[in-house]
Protein backbone atom coordinates (compact mmCIF):
# COMPACT_ATOMS: atom_id res chain seq x y z
CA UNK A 1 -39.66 -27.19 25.22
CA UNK A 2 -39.35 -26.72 28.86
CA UNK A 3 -37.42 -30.06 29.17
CA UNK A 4 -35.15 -29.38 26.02
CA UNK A 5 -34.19 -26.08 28.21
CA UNK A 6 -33.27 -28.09 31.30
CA UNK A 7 -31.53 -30.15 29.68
CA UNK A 8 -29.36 -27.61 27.71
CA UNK A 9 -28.64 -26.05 31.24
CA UNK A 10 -28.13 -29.16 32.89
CA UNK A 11 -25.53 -29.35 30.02
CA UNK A 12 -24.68 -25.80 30.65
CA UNK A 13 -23.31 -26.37 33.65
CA UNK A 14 -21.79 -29.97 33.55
CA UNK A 15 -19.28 -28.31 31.29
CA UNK A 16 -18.75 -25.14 33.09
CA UNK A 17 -17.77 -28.16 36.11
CA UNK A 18 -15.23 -29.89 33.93
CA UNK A 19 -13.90 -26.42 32.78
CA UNK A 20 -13.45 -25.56 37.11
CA UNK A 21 -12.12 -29.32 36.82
CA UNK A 22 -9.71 -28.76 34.28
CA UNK A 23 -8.60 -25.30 35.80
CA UNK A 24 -8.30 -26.33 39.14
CA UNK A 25 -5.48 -29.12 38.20
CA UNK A 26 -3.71 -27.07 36.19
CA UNK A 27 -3.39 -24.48 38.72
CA UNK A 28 -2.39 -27.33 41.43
CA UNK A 29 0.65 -28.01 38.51
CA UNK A 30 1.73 -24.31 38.58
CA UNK A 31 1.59 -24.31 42.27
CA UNK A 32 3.93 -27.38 42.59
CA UNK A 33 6.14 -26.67 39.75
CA UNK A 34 6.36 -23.20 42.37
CA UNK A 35 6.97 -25.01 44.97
CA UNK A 36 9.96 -27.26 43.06
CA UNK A 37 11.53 -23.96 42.28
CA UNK A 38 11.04 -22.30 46.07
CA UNK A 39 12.76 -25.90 47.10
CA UNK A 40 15.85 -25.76 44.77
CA UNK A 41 16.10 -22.05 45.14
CA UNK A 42 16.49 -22.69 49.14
CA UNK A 43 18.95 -25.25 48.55
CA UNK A 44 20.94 -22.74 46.15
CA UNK A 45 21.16 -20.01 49.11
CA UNK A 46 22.33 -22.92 51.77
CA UNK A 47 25.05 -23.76 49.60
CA UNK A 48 25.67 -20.12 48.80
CA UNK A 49 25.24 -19.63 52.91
CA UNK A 50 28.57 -22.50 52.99
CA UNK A 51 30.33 -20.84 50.23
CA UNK A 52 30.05 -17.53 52.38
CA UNK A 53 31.17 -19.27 55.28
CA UNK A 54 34.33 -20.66 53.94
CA UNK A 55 35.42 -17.39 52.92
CA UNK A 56 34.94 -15.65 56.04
CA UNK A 57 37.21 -18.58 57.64
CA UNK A 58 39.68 -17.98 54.98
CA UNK A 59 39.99 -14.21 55.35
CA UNK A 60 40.50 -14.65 59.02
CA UNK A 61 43.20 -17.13 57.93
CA UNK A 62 44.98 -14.40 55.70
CA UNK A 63 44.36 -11.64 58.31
CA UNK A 64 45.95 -13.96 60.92
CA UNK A 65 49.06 -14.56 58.24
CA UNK A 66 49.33 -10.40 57.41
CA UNK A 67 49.16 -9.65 60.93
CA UNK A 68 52.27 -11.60 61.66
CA UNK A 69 54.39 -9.93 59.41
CA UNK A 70 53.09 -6.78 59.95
CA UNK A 71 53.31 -6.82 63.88
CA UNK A 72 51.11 -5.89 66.54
């Protein structure tokens, strides 16, 4: 009896490893699919950041053009 109860914990907690296992790359999926987004999201705001940019350099342009006909 004793031995049938080892072994049933033995088995116990073989499967209560796999189940950390099993958990633990799932959770290393999530973090990298995370990660993925983090990445593209970052690349999203530089090109937003250039976007930005551009239009700053273009309303100087207009300013520059408006304050020619309107004189100093």
């Amino acid at each position: 009896m004793q031995q049938q109860n080892e072994a049933i914990e033995q088995i116990s907690q073989a499967i209560k490893a796999e189940n950390a296992n099993i958990e633990a790359k799932q959770g290393r999926t999530i973090v990298n699919e995370a990660v993925i987004t983090i990445n593209t999201l970052a690349e999203e705001v530089q090109q937003t950041a250039a976007v930005v940019n551009q239009l700053n350099t273009c309303t100087h342009n207009v300013n520059d053009i408006l304050d020619k006909f309107t004189g100093p």
